[in-house]
PDB file of N, CA and C in Angstrom:
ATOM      1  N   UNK A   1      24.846 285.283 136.984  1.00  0.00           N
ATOM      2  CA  UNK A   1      24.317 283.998 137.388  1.00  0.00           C
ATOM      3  C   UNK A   1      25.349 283.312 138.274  1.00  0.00           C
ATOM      4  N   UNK A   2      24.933 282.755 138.994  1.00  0.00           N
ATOM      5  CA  UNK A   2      25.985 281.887 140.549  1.00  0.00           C
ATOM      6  C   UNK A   2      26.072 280.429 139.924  1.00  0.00           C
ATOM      7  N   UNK A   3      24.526 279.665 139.734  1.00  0.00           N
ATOM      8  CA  UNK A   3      24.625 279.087 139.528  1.00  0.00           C
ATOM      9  C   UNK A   3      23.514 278.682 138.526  1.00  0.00           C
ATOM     10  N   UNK A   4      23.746 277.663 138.134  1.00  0.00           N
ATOM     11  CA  UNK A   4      22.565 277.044 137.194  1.00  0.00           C
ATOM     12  C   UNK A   4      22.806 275.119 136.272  1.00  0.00           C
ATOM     13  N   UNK A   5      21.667 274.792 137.146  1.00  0.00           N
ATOM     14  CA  UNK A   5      21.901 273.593 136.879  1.00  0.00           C
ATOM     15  C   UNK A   5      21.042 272.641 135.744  1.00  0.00           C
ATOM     16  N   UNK A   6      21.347 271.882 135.162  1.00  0.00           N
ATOM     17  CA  UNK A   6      20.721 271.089 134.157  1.00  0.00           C
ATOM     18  C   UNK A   6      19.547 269.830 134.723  1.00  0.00           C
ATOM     19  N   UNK A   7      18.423 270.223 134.992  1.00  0.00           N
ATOM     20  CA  UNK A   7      17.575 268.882 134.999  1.00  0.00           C
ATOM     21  C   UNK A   7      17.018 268.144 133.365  1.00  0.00           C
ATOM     22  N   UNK A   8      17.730 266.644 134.301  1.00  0.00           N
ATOM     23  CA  UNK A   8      18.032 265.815 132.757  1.00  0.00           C
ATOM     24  C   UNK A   8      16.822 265.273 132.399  1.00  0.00           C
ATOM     25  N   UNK A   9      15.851 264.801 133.701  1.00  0.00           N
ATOM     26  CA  UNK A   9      14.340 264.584 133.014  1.00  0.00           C
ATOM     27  C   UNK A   9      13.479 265.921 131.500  1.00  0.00           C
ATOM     28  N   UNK A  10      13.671 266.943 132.284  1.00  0.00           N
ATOM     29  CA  UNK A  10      13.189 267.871 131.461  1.00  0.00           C
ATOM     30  C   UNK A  10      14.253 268.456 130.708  1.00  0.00           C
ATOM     31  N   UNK A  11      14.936 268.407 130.652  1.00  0.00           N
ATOM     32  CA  UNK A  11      15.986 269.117 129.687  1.00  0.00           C
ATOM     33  C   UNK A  11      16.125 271.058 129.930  1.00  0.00           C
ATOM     34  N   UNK A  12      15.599 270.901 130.793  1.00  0.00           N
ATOM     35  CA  UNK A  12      15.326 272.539 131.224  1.00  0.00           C
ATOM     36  C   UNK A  12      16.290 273.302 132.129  1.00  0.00           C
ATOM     37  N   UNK A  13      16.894 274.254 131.796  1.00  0.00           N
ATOM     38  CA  UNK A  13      17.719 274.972 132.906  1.00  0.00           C
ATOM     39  C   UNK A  13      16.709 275.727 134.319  1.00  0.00           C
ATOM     40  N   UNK A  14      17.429 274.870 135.330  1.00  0.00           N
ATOM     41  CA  UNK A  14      16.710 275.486 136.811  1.00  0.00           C
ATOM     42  C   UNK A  14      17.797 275.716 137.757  1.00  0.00           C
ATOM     43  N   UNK A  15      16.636 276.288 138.822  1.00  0.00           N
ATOM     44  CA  UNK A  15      18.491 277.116 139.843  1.00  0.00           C
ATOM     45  C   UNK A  15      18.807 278.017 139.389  1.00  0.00           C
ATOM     46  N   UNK A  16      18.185 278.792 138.787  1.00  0.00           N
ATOM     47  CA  UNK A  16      19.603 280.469 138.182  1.00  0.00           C
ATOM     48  C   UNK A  16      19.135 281.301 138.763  1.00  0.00           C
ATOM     49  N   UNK A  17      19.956 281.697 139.637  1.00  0.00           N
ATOM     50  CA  UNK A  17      20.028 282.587 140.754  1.00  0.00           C
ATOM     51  C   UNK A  17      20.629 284.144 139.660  1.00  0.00           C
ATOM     52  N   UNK A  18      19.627 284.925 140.182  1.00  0.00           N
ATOM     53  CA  UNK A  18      19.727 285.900 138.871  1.00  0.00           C
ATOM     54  C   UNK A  18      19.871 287.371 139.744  1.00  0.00           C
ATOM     55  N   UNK A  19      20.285 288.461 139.009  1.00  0.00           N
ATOM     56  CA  UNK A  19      20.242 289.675 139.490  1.00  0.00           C
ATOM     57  C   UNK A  19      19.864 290.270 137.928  1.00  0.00           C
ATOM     58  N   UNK A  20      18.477 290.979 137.836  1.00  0.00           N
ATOM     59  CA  UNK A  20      18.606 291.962 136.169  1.00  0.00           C
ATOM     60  C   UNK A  20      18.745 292.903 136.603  1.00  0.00           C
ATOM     61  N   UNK A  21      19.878 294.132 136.095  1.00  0.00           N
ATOM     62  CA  UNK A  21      20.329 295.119 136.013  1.00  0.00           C
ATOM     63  C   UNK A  21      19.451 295.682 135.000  1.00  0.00           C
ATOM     64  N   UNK A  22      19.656 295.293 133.802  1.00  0.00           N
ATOM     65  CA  UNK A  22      18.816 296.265 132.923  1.00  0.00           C
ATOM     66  C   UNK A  22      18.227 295.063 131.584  1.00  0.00           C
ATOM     67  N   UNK A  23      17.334 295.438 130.967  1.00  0.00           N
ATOM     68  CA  UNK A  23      16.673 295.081 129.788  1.00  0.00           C
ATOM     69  C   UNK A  23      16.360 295.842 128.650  1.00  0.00           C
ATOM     70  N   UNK A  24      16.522 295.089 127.585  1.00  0.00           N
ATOM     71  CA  UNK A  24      16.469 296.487 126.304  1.00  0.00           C
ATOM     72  C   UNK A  24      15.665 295.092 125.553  1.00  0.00           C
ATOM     73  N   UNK A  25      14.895 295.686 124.438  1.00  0.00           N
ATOM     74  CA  UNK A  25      14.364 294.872 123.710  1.00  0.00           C
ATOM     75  C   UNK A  25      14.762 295.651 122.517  1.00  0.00           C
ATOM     76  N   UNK A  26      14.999 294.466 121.712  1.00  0.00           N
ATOM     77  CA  UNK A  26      15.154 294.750 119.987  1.00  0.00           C
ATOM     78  C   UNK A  26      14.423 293.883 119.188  1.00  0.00           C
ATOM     79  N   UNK A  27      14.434 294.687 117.802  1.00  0.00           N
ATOM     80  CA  UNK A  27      13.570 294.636 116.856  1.00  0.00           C
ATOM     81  C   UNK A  27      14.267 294.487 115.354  1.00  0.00           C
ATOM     82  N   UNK A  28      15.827 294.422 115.725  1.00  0.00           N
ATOM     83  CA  UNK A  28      15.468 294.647 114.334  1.00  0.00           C
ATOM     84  C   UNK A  28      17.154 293.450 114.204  1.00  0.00           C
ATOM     85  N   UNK A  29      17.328 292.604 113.114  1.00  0.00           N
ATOM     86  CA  UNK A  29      17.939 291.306 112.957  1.00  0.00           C
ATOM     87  C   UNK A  29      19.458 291.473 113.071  1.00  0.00           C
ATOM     88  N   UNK A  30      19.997 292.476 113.459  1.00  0.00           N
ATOM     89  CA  UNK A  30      21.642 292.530 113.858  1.00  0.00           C
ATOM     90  C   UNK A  30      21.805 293.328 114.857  1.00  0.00           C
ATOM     91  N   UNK A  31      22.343 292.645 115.867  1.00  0.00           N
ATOM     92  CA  UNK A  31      22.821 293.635 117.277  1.00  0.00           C
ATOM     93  C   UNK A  31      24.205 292.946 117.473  1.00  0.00           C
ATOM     94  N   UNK A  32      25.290 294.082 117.873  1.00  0.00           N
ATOM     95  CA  UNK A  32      26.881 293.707 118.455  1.00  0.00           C
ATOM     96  C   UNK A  32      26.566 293.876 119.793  1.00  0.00           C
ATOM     97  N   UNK A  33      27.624 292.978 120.360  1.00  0.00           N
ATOM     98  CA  UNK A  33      27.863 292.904 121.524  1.00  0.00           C
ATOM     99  C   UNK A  33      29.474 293.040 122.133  1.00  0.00           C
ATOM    100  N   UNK A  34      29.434 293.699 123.254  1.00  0.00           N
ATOM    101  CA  UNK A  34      31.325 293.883 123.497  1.00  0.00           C
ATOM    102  C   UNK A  34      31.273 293.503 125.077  1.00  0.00           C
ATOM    103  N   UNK A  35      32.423 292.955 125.115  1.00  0.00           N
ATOM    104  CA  UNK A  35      33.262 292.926 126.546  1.00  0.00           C
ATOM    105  C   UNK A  35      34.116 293.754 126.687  1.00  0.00           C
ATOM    106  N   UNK A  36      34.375 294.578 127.924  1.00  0.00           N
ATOM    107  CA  UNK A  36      35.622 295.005 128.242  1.00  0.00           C
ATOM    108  C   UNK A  36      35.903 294.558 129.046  1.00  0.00           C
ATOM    109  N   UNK A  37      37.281 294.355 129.434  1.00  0.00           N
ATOM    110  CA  UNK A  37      37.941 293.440 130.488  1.00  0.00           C
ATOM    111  C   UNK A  37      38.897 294.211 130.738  1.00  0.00           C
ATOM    112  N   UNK A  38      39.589 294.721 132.133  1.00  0.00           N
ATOM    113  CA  UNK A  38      39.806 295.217 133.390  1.00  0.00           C
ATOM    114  C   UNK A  38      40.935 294.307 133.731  1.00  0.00           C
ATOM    115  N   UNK A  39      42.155 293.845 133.024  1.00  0.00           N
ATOM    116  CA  UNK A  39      42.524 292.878 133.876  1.00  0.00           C
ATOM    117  C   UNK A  39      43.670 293.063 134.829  1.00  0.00           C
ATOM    118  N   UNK A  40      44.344 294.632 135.051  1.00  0.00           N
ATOM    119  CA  UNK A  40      44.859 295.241 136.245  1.00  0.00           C
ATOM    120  C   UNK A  40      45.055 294.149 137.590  1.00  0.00           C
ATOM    121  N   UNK A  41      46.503 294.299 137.707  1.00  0.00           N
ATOM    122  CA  UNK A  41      46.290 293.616 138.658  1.00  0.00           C
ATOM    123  C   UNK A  41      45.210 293.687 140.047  1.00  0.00           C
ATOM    124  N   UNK A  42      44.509 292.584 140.577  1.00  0.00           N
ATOM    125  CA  UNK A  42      43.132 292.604 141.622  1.00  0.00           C
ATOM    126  C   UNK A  42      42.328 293.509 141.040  1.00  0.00           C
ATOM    127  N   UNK A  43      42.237 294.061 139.649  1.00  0.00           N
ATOM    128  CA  UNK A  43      40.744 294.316 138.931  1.00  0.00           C
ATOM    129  C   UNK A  43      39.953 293.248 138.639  1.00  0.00           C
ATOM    130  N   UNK A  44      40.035 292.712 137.474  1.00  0.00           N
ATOM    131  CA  UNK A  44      39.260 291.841 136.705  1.00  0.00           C
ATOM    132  C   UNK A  44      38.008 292.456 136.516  1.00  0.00           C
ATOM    133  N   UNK A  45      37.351 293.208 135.973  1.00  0.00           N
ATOM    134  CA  UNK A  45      36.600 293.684 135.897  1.00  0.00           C
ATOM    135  C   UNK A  45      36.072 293.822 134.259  1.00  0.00           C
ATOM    136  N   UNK A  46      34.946 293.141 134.144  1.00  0.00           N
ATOM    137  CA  UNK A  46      34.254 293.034 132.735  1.00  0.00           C
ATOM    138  C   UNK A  46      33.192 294.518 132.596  1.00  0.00           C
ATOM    139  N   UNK A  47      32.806 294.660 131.778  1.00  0.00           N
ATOM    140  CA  UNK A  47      32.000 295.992 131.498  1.00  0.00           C
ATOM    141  C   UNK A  47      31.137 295.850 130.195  1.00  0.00           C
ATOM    142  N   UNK A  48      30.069 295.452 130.136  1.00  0.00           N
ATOM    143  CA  UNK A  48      28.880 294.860 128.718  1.00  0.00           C
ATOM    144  C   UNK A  48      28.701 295.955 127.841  1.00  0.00           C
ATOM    145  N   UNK A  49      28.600 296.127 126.759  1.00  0.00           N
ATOM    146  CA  UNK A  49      28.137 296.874 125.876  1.00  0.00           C
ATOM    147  C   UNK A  49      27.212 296.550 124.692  1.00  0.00           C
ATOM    148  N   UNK A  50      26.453 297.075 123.777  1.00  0.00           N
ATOM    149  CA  UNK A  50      25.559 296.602 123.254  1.00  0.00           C
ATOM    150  C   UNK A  50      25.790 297.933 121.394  1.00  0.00           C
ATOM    151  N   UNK A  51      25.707 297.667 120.530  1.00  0.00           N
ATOM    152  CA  UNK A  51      25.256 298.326 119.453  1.00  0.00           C
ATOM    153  C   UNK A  51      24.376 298.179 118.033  1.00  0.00           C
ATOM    154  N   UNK A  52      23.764 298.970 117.691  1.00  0.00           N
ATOM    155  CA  UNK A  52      22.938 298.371 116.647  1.00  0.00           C
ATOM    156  C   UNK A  52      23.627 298.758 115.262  1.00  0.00           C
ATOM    157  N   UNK A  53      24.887 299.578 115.626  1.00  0.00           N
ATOM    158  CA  UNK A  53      25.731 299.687 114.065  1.00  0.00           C
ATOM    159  C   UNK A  53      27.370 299.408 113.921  1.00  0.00           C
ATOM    160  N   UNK A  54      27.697 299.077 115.229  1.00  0.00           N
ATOM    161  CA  UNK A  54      29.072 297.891 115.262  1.00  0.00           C
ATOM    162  C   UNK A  54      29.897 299.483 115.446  1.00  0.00           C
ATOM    163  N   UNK A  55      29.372 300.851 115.816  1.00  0.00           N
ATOM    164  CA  UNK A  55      30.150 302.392 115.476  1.00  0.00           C
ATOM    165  C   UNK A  55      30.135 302.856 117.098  1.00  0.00           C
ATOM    166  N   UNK A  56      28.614 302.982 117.910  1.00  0.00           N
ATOM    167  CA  UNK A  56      28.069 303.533 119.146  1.00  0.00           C
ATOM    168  C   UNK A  56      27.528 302.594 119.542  1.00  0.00           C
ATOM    169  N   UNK A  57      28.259 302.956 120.783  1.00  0.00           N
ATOM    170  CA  UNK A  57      28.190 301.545 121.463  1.00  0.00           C
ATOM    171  C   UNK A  57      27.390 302.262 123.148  1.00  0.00           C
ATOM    172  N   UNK A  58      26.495 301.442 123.989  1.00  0.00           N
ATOM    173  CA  UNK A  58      25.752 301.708 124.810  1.00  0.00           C
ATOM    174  C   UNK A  58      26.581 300.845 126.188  1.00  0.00           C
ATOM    175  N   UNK A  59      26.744 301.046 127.261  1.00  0.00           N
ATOM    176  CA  UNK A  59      26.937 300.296 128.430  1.00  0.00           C
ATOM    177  C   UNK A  59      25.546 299.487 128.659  1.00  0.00           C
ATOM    178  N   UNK A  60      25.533 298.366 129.214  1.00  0.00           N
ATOM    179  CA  UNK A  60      24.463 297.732 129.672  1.00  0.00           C
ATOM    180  C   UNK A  60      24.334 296.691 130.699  1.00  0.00           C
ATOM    181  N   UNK A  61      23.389 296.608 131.480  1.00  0.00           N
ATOM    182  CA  UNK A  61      23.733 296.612 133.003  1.00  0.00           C
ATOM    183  C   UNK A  61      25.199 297.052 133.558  1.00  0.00           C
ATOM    184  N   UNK A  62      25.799 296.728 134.951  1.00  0.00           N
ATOM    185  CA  UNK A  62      26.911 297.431 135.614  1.00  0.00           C
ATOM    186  C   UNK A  62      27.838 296.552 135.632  1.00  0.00           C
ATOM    187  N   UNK A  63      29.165 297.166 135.565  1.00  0.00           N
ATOM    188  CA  UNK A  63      30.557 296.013 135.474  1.00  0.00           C
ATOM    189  C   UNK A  63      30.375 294.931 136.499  1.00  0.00           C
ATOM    190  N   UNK A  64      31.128 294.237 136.229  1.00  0.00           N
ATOM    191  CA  UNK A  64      30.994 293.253 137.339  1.00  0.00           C
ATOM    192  C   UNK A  64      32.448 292.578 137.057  1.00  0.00           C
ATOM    193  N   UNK A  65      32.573 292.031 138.963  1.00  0.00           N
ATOM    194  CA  UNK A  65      34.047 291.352 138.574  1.00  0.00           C
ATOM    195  C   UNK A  65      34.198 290.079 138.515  1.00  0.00           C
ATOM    196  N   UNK A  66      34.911 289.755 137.802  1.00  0.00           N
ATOM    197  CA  UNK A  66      35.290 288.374 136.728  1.00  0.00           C
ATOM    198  C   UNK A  66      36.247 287.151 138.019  1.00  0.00           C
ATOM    199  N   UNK A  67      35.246 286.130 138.037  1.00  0.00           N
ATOM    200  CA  UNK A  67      35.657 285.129 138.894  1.00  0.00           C
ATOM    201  C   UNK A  67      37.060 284.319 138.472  1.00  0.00           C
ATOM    202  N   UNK A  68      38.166 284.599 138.647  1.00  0.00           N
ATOM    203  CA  UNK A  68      39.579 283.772 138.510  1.00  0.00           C
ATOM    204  C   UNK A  68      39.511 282.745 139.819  1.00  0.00           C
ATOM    205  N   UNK A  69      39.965 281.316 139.503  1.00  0.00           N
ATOM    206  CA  UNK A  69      40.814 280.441 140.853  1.00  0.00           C
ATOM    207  C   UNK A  69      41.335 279.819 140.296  1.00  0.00           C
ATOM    208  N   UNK A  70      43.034 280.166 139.889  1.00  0.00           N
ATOM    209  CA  UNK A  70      43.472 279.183 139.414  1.00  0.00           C
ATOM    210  C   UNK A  70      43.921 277.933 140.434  1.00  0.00           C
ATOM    211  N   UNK A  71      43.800 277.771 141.228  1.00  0.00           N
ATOM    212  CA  UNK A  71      44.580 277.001 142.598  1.00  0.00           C
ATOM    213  C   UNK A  71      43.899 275.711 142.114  1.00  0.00           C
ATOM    214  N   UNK A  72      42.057 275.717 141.854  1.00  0.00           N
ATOM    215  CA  UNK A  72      41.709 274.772 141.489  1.00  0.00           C
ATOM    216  C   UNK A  72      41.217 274.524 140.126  1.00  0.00           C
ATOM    217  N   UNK A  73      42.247 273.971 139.254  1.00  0.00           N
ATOM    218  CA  UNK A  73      42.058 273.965 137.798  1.00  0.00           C
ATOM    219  C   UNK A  73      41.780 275.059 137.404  1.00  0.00           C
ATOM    220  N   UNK A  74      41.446 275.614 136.031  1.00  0.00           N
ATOM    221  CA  UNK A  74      41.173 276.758 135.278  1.00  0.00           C
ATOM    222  C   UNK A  74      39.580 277.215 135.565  1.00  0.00           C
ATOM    223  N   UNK A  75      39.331 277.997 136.858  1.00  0.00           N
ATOM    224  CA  UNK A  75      37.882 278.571 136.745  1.00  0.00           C
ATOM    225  C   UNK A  75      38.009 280.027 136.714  1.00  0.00           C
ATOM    226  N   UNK A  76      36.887 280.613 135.074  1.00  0.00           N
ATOM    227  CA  UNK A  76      37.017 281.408 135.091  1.00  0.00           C
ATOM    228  C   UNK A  76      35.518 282.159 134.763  1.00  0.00           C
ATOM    229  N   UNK A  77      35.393 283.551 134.055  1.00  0.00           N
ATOM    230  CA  UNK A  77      34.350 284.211 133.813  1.00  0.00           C
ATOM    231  C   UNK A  77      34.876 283.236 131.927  1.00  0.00           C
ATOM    232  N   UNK A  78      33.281 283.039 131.306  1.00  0.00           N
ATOM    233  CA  UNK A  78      33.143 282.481 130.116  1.00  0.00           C
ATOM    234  C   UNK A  78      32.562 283.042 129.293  1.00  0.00           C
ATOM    235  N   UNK A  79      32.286 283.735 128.096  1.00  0.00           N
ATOM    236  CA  UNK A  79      31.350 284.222 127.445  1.00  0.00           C
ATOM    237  C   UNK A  79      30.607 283.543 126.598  1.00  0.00           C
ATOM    238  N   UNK A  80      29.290 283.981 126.936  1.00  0.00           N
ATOM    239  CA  UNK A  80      28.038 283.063 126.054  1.00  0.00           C
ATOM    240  C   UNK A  80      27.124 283.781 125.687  1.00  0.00           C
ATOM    241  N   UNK A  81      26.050 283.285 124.938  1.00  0.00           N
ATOM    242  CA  UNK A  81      24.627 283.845 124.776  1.00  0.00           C
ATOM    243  C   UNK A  81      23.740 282.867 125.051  1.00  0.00           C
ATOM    244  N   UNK A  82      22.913 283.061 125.862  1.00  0.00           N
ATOM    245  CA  UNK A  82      21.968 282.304 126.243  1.00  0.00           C
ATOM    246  C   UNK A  82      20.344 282.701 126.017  1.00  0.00           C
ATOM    247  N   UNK A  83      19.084 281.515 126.139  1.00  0.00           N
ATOM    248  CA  UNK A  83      18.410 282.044 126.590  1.00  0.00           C
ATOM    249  C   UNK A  83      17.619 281.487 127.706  1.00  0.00           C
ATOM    250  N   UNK A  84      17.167 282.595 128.522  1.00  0.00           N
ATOM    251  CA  UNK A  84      16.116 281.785 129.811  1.00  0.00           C
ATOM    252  C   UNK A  84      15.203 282.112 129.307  1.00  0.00           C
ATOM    253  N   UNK A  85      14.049 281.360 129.181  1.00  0.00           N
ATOM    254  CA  UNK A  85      12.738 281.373 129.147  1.00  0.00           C
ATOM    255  C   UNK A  85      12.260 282.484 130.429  1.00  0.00           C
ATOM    256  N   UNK A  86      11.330 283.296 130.316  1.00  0.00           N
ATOM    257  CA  UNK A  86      11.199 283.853 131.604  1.00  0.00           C
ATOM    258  C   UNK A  86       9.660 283.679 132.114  1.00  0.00           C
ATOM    259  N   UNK A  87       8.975 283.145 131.136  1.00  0.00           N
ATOM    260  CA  UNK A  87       7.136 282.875 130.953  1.00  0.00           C
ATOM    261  C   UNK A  87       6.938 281.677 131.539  1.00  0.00           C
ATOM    262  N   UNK A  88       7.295 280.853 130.460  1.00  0.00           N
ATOM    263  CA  UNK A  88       7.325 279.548 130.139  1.00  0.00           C
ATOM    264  C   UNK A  88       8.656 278.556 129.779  1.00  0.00           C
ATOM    265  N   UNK A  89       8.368 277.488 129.869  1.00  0.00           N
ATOM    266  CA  UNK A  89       9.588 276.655 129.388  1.00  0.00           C
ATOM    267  C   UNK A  89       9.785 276.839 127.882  1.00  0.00           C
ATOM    268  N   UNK A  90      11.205 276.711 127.154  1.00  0.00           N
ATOM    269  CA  UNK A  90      11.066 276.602 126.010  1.00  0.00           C
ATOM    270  C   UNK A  90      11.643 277.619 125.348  1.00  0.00           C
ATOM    271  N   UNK A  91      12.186 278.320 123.883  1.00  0.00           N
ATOM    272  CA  UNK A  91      12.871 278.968 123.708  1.00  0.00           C
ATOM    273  C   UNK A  91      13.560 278.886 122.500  1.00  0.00           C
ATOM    274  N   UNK A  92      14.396 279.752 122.134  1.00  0.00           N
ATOM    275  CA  UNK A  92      15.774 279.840 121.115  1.00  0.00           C
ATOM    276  C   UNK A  92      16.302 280.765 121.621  1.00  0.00           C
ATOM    277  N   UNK A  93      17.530 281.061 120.663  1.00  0.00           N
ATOM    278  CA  UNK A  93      18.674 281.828 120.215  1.00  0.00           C
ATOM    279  C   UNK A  93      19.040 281.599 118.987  1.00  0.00           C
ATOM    280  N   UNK A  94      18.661 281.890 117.934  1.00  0.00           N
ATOM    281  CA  UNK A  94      18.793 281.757 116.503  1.00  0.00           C
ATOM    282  C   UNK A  94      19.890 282.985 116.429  1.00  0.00           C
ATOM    283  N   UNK A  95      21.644 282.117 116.654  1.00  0.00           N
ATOM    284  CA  UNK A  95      22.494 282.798 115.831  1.00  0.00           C
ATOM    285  C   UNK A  95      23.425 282.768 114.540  1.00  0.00           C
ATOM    286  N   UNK A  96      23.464 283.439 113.621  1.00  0.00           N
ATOM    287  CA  UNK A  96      24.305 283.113 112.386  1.00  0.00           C
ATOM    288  C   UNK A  96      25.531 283.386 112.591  1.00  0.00           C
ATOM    289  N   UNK A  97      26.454 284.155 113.297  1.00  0.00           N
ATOM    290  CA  UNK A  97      27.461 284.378 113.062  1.00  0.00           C
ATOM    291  C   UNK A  97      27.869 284.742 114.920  1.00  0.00           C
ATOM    292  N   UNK A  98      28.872 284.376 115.443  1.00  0.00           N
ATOM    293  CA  UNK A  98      29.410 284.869 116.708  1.00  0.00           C
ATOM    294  C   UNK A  98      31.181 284.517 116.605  1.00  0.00           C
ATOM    295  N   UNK A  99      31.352 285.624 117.040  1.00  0.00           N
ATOM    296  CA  UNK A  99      33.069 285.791 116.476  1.00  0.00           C
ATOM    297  C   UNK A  99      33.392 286.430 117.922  1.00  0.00           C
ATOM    298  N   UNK A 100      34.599 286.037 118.253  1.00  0.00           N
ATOM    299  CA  UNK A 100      35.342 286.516 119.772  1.00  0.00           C
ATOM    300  C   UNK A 100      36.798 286.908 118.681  1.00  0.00           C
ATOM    301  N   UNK A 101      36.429 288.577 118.859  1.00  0.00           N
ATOM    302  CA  UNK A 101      37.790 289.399 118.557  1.00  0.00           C
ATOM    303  C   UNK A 101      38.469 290.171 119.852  1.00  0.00           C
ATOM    304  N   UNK A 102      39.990 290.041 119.790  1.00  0.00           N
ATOM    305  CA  UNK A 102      40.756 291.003 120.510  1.00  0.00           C
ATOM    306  C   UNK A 102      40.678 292.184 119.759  1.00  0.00           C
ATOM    307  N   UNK A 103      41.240 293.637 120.526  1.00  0.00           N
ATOM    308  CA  UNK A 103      40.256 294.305 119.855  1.00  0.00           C
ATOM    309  C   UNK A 103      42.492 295.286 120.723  1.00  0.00           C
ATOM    310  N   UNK A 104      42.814 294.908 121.590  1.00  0.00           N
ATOM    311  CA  UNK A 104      44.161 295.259 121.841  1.00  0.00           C
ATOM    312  C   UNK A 104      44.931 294.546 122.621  1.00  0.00           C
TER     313      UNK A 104
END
């Protein structure tokens, strides 16, 4: 996403300039998620992964490289979970637990 902006009448996210690489649908109430990060010097390079037993782990969509500027204040790549509506307006993300581990 480039960008994405908040309209405050509707409370709705608009503007998200999008590219989908890939889509998986699940079914069943626990999925992990991983970052890898690339941070070599002039890499930066993140890499998504996905698992349904925290053991085998899947790549999902393609790496992509991670926006640094420090010149102006701290802008960087952020990790989140979101959701876009893709039908209609409106939505969740019902999560119980999200934990950010170093892993080395």
């Amino acid at each position: 996403t480039q960008s994405v902006q908040l309209d405050d009448k509707n409370k709705a996210v608009t503007g998200v300039d999008k590219e989908l690489y890939e889509e998986v649908a699940f079914c069943q109430p626990t999925i992990y998620l991983r970052i890898d990060g690339d941070f070599n010097l002039h890499r930066d390079i993140a890499t998504l992964y996905y698992s349904l037993d925290n053991e085998n782990w899947k790549e999902i969509g393609k790496p992509f490289k991670m926006k640094f500027d420090y010149r102006r204040l701290f802008m960087g790549t952020r990790y989140a979970i979101f959701n876009y509506a893709t039908k209609e307006p409106g939505g969740y993300v019902d999560l119980d637990y999200f934990q950010y581990e170093r892993t080395n």
